[in-house]
N, C-alpha and C. Protein backbone atom coordinates (compact mmCIF):
# COMPACT_ATOMS: atom_id res chain seq x y z
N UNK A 1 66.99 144.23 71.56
CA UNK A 1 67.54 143.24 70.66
C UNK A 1 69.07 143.20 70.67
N UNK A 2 69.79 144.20 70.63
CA UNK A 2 71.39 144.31 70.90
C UNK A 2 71.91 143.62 71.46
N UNK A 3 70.93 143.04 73.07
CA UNK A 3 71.50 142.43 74.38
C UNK A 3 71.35 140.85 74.03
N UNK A 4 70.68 140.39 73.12
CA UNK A 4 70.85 139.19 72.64
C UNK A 4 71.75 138.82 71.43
N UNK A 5 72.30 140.05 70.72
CA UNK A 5 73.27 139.78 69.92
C UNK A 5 74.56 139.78 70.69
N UNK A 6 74.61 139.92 71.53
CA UNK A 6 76.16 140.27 72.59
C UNK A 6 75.95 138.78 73.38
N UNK A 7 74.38 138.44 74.07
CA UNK A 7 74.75 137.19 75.13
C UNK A 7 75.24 136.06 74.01
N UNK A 8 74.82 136.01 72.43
CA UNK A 8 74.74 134.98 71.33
C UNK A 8 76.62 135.34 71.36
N UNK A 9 76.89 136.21 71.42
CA UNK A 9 78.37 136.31 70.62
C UNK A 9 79.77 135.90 71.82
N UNK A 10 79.18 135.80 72.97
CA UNK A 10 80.06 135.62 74.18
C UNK A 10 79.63 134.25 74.67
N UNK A 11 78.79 133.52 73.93
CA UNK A 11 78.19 132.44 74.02
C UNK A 11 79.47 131.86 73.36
N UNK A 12 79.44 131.81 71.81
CA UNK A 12 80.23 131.34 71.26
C UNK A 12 82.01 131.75 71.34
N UNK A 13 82.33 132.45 72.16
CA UNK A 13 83.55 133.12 72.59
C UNK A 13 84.39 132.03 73.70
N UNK A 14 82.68 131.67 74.18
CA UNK A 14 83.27 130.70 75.37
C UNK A 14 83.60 129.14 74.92
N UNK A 15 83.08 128.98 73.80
CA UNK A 15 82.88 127.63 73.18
C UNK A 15 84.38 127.87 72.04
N UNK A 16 84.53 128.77 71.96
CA UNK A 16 85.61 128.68 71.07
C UNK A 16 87.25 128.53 71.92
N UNK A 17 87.09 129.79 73.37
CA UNK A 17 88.08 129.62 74.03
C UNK A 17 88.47 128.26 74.69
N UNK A 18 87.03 127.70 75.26
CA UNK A 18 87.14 126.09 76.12
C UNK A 18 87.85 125.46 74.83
N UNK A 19 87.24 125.26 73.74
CA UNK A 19 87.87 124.47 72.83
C UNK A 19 89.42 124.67 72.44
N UNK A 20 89.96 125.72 72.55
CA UNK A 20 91.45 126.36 72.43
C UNK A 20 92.29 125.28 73.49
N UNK A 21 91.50 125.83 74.91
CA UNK A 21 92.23 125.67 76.05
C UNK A 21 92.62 124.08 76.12
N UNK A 22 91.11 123.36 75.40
CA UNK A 22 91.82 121.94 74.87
C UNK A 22 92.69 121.08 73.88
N UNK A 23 92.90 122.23 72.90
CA UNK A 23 93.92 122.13 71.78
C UNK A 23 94.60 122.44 72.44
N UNK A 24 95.23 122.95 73.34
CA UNK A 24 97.06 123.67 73.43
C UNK A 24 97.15 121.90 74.66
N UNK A 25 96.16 122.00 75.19
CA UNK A 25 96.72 120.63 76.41
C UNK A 25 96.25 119.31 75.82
N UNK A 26 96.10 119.31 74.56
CA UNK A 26 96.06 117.76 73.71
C UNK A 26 97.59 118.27 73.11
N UNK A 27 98.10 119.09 72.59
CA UNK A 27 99.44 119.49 71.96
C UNK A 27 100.39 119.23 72.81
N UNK A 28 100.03 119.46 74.19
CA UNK A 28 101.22 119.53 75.18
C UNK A 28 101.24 118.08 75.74
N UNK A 29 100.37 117.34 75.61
CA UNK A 29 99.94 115.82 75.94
C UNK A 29 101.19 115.67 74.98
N UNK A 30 100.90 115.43 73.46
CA UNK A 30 101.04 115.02 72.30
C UNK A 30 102.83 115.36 72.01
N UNK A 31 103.37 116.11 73.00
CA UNK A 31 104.68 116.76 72.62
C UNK A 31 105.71 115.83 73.63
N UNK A 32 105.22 115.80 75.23
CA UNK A 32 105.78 114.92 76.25
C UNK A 32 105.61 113.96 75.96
N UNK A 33 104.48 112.92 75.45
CA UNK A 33 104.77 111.54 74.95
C UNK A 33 106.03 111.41 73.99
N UNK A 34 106.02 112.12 72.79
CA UNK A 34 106.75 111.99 71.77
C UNK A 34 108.41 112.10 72.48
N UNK A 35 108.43 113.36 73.71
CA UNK A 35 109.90 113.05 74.00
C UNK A 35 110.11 111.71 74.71
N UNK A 36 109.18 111.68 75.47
CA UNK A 36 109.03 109.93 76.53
C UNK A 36 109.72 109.21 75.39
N UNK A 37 108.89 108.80 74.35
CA UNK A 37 109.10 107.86 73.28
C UNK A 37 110.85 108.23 72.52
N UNK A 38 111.42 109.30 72.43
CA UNK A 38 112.91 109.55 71.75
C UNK A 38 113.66 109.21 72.72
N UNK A 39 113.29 109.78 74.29
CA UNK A 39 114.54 109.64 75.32
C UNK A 39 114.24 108.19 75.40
N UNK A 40 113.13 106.92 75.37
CA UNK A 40 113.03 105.86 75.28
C UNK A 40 114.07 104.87 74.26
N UNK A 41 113.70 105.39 72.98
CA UNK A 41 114.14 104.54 71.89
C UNK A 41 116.07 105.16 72.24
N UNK A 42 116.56 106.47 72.42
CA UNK A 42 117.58 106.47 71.95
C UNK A 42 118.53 105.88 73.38
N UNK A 43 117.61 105.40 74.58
CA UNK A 43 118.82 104.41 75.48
C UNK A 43 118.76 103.52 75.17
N UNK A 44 117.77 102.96 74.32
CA UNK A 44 118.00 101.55 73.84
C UNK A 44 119.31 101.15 73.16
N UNK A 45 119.96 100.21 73.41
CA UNK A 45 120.99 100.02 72.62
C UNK A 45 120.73 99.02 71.04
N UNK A 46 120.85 99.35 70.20
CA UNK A 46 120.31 99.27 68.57
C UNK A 46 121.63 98.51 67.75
N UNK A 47 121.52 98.01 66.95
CA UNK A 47 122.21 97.36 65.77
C UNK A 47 123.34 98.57 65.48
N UNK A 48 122.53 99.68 65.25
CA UNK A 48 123.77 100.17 64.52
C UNK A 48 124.08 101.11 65.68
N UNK A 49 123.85 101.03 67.07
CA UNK A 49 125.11 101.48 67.90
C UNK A 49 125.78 101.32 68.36
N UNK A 50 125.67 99.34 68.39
CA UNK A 50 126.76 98.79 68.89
C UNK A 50 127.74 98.17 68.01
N UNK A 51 127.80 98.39 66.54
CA UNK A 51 128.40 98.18 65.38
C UNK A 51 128.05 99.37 64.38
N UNK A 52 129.05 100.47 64.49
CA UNK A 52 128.92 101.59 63.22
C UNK A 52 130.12 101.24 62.29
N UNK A 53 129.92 101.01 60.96
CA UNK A 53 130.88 101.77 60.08
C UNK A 53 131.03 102.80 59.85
N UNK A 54 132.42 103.21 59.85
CA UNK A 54 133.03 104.62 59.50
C UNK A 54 134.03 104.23 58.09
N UNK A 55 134.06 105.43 57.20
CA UNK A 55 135.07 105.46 56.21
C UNK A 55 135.79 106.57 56.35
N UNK A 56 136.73 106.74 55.46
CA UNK A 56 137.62 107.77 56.19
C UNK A 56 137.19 108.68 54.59
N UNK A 57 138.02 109.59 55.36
CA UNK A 57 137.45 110.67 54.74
C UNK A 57 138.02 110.90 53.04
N UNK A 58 137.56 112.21 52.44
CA UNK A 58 138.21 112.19 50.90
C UNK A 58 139.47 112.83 50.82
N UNK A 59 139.54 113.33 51.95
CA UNK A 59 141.47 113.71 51.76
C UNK A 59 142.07 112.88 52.06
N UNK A 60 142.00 111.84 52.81
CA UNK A 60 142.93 110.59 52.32
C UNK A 60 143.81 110.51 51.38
N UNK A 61 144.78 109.64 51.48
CA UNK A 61 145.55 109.43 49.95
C UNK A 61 144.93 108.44 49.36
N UNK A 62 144.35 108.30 47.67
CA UNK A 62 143.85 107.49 46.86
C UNK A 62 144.62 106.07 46.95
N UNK A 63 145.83 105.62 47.07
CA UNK A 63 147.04 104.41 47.43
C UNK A 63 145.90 103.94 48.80
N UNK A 64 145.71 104.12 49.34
CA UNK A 64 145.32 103.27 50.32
C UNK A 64 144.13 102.66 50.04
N UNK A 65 143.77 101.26 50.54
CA UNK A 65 142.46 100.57 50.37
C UNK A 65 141.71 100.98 51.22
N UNK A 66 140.39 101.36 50.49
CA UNK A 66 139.11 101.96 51.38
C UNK A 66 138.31 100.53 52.24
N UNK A 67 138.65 100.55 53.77
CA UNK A 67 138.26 99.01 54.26
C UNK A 67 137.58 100.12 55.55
N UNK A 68 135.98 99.29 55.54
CA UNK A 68 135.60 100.01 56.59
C UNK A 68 135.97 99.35 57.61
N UNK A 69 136.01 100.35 59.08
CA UNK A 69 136.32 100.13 60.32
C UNK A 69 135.33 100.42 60.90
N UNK A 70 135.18 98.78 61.83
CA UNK A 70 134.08 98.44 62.82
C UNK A 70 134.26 98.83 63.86
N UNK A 71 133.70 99.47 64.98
CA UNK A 71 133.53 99.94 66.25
C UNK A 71 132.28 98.88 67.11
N UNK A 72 132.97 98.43 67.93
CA UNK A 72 132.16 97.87 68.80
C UNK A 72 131.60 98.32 69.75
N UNK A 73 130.16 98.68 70.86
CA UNK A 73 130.14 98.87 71.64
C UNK A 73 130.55 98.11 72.96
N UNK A 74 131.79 97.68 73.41
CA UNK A 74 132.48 96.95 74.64
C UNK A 74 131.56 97.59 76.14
N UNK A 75 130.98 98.52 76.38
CA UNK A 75 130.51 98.88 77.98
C UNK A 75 128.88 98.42 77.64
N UNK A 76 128.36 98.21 76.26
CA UNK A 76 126.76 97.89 76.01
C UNK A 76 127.02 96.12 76.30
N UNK A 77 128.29 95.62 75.80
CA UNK A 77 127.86 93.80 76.33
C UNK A 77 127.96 93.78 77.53
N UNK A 78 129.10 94.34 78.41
CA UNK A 78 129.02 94.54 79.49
C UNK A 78 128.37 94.26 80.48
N UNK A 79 127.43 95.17 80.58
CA UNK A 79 126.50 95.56 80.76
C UNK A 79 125.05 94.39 80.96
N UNK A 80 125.07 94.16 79.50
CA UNK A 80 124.23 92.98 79.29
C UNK A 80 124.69 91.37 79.84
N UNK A 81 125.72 91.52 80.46
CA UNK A 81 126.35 90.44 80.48
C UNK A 81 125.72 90.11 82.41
N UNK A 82 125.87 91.57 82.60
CA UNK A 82 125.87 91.51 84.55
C UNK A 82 124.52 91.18 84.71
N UNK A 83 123.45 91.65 84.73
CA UNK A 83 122.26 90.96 84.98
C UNK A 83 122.06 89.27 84.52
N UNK A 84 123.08 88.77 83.65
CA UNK A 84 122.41 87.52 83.73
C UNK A 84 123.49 86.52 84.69
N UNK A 85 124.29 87.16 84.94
CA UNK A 85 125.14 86.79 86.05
C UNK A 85 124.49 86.87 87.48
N UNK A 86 123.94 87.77 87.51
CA UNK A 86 123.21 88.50 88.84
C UNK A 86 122.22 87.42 89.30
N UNK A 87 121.12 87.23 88.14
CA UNK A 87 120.24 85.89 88.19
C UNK A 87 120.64 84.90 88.36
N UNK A 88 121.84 84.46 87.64
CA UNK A 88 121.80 83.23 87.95
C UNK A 88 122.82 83.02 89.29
N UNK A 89 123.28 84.29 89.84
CA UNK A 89 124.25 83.88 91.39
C UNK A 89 122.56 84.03 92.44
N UNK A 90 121.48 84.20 92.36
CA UNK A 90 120.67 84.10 93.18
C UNK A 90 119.82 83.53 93.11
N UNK A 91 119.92 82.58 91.60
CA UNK A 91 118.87 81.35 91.55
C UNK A 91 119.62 80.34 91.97
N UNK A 92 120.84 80.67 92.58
CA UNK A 92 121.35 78.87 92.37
C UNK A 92 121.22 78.64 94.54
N UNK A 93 121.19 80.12 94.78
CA UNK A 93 120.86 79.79 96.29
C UNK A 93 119.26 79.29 96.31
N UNK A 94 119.46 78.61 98.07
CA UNK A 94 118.09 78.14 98.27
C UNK A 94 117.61 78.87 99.58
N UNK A 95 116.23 79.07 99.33
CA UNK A 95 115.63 80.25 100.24
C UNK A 95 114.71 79.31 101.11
N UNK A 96 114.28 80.08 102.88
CA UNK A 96 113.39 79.48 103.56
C UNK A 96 112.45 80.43 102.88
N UNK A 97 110.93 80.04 103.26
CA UNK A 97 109.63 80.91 103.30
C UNK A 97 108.58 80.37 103.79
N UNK A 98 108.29 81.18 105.32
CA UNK A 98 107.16 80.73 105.72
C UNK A 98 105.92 81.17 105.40
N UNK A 99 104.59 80.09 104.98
CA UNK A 99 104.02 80.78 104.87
C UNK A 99 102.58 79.91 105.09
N UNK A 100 101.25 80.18 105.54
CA UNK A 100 100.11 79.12 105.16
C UNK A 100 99.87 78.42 103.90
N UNK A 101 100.48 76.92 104.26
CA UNK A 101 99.64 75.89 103.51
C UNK A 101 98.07 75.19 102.92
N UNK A 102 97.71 75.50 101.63
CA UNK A 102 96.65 75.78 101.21
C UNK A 102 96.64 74.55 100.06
N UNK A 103 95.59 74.10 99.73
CA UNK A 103 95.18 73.18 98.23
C UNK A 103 94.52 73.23 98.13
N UNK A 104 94.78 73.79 96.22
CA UNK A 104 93.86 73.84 95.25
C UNK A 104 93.44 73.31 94.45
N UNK A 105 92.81 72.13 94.16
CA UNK A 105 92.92 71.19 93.36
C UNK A 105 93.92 70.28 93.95
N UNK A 106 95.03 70.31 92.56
CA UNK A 106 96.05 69.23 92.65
C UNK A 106 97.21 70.06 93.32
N UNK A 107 96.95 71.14 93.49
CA UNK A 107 98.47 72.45 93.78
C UNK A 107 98.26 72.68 95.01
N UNK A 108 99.51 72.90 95.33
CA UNK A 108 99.66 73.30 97.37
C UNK A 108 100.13 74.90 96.41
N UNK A 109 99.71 75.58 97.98
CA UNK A 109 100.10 77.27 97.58
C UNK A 109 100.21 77.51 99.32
N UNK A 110 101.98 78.36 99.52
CA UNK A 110 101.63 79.18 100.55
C UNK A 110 101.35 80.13 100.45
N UNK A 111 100.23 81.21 101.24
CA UNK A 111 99.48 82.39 101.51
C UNK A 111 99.83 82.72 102.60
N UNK A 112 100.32 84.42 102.36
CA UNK A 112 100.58 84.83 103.68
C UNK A 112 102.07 84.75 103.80
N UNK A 113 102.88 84.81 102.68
CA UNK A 113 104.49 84.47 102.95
C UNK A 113 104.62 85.45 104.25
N UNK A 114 106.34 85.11 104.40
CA UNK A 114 106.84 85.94 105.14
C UNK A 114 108.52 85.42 105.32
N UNK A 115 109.20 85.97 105.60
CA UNK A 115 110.93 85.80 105.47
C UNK A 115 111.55 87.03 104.61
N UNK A 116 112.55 86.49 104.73
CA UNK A 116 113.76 87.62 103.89
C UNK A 116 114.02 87.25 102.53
N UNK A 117 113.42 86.38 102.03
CA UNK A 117 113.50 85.59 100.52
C UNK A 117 111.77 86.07 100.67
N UNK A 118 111.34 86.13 100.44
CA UNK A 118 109.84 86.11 100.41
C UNK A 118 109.58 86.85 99.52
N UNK A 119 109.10 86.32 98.01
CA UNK A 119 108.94 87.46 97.19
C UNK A 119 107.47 88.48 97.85
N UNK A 120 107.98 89.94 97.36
CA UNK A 120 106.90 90.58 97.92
C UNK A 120 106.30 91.06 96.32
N UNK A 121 105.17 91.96 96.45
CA UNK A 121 104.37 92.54 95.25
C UNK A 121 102.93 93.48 95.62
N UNK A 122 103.20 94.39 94.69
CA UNK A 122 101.85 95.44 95.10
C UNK A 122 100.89 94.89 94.35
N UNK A 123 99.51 95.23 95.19
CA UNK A 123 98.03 95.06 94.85
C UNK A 123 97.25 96.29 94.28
N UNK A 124 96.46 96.09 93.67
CA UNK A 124 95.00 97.07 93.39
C UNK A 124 94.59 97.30 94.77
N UNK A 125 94.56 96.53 95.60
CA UNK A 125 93.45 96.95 97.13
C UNK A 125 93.93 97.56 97.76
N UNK A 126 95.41 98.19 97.89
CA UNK A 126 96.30 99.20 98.59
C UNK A 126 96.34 100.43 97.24
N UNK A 127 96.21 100.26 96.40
CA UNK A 127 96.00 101.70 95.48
C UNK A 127 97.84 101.63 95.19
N UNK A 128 98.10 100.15 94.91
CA UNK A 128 99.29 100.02 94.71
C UNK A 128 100.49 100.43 95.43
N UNK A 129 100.19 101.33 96.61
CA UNK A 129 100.81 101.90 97.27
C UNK A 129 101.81 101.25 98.53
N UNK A 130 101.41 99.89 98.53
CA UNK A 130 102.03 98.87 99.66
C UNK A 130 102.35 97.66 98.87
N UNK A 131 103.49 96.99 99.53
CA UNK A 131 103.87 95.99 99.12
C UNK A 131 103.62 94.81 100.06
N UNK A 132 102.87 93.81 99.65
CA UNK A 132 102.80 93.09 100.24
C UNK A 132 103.51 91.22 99.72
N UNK A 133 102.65 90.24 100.60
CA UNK A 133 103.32 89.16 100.46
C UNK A 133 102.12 88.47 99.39
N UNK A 134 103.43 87.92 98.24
CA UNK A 134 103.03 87.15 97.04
C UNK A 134 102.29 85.80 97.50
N UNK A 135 101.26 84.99 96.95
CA UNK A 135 100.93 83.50 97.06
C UNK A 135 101.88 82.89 96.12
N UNK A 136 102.86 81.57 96.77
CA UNK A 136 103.66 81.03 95.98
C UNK A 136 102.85 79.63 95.97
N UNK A 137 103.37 79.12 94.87
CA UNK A 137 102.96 77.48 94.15
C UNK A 137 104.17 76.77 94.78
N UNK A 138 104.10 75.78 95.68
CA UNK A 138 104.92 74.70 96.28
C UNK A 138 104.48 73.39 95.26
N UNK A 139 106.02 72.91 94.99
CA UNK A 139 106.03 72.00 94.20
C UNK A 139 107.08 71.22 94.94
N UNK A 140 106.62 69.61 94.89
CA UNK A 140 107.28 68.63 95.58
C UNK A 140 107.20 67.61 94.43
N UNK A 141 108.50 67.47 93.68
CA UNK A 141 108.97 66.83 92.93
C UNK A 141 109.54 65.19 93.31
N UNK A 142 110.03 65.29 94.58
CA UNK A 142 110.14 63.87 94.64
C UNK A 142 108.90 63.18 95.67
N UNK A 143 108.17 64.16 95.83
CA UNK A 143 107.25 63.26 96.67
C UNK A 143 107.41 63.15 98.35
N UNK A 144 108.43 63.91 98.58
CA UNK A 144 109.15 63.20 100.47
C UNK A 144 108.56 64.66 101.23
N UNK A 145 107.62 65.61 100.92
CA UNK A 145 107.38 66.63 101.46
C UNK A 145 106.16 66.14 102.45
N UNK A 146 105.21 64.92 102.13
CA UNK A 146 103.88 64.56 102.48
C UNK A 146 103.00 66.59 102.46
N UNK A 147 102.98 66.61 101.53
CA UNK A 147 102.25 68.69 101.47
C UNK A 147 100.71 68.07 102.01
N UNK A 148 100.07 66.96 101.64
CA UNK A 148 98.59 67.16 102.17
C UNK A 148 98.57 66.82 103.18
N UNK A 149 99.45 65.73 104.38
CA UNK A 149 99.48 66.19 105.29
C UNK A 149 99.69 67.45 106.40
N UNK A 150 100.42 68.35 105.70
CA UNK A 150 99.97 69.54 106.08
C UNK A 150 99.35 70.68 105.39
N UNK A 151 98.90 70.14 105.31
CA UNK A 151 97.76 71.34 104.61
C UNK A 151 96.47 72.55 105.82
N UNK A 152 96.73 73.74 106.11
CA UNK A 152 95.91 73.98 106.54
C UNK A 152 96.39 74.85 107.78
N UNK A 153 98.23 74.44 107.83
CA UNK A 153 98.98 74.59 109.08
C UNK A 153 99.96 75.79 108.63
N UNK A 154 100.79 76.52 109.41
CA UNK A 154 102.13 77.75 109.17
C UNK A 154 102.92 76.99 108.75
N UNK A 155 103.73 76.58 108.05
CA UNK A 155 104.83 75.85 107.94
C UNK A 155 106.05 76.73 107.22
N UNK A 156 107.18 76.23 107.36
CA UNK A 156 108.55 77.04 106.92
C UNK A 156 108.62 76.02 105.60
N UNK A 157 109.23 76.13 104.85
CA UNK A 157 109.19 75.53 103.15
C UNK A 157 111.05 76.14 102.61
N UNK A 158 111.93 75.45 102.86
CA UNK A 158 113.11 75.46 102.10
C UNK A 158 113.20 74.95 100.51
N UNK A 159 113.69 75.85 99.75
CA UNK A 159 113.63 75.40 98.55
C UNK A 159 114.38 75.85 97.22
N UNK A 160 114.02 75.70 95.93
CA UNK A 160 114.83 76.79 94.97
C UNK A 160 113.59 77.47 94.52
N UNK A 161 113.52 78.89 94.46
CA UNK A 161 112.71 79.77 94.16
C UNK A 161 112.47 80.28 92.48
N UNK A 162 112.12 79.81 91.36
CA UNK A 162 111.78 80.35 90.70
C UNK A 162 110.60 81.15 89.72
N UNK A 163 110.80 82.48 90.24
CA UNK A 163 109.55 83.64 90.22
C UNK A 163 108.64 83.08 91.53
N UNK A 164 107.64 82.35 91.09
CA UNK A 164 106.72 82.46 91.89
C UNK A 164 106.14 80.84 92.25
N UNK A 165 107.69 80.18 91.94
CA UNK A 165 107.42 78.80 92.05
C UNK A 165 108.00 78.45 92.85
N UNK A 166 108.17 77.42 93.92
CA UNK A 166 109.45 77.17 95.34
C UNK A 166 109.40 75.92 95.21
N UNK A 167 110.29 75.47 94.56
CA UNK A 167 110.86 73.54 94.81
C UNK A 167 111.12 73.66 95.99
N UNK A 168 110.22 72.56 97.03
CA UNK A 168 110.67 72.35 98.14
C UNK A 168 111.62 71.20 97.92
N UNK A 169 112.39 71.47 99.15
CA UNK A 169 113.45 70.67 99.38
C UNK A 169 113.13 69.77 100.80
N UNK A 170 112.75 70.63 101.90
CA UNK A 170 112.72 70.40 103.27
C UNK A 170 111.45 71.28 103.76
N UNK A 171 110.66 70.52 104.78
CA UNK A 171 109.55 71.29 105.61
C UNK A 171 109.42 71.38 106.44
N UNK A 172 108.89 72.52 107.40
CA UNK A 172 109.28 72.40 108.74
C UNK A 172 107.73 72.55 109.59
N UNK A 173 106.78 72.47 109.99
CA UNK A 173 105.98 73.05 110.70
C UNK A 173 106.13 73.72 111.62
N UNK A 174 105.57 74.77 111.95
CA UNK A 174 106.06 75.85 112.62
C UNK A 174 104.79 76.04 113.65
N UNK A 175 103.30 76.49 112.97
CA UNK A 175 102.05 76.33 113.96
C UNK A 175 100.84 75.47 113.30
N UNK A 176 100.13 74.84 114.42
CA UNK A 176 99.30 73.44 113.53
C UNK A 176 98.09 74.56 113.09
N UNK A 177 97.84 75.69 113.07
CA UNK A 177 96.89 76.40 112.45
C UNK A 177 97.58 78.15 111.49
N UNK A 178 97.02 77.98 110.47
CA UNK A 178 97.39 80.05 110.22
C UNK A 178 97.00 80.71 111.18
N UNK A 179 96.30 80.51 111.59
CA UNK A 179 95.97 81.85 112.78
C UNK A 179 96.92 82.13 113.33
């Protein structure tokens, strides 16, 4: 009978340790998020770090008017200022992109981009691990592209690129099939 009070007590030894071993690595989960989340929030730039009041202190002389002084953050607009500069010096160029002409409905799409403007983007079917070429939406606003006449063919597509949209401007055919 002894030998079943010992297998019962190392039974529960093991159920108590597994359960430990998962408290300390839910704690240690629970500790690296929380810094993720502080080193997160404190690069953010916030209300009151780019405008602090300060008062001066109580040894001061009482004769003077207590007027708080504003501090601006000058390197946080900065900053904020260059990325929208950045965008808009590379939306205002116009990009080629070749790529297969396709319709969907009422929408032309090239598949298969390719160029040096060519937006690229990772997939699920590479395990995210490759970048490949985006399907863009060709839009012909004045009509002088004829897109369903080529439909079906390689063609080069000059245009203004925004995200994942390409105002054509000019078209070129390049091969009368994707292949």
């Amino acid at each position: 009978m002894p030998s079943k009070k010992s297998t019962a007590s190392k039974t529960s030894l093991r159920r108590f340790t597994g359960s430990r071993t998962a408290a300390i690595g839910l704690i240690v989960v629970c500790i690296g998020g929380t810094a993720i989340l502080i080193a997160a929030r404190s690069s953010e730039p916030t209300s009151a770090a780019t405008a602090s009041v300060t008062t001066p202190d109580a040894a001061a002389p009482a004769a003077r008017p207590l007027t708080p002084v504003v501090k601006t953050n000058v390197v946080s607009a900065k900053i904020a200022a260059k990325p929208q500069n950045a965008e808009a010096a590379t939306a205002a160029e116009p990009v080629t992109i070749e790529g297969c002409l396709v319709q969907e409905d009422e929408t032309f799409r090239l598949k298969n981009t390719a160029g040096e403007d060519a937006p690229k983007g990772r997939s699920w079917k590479s395990g995210f691990l490759h970048k490949g070429s985006k399907t863009l939406e060709v839009v012909d606003g004045r009509h002088r592209l004829n897109l369903a006449r080529h439909v079906g063919e390689r063609v080069s597509v000059t245009g203004m690129l925004d995200e994942r949209e390409l105002q054509g401007t000019t078209l070129k055919r390049i091969a009368e099939s994707c292949n």
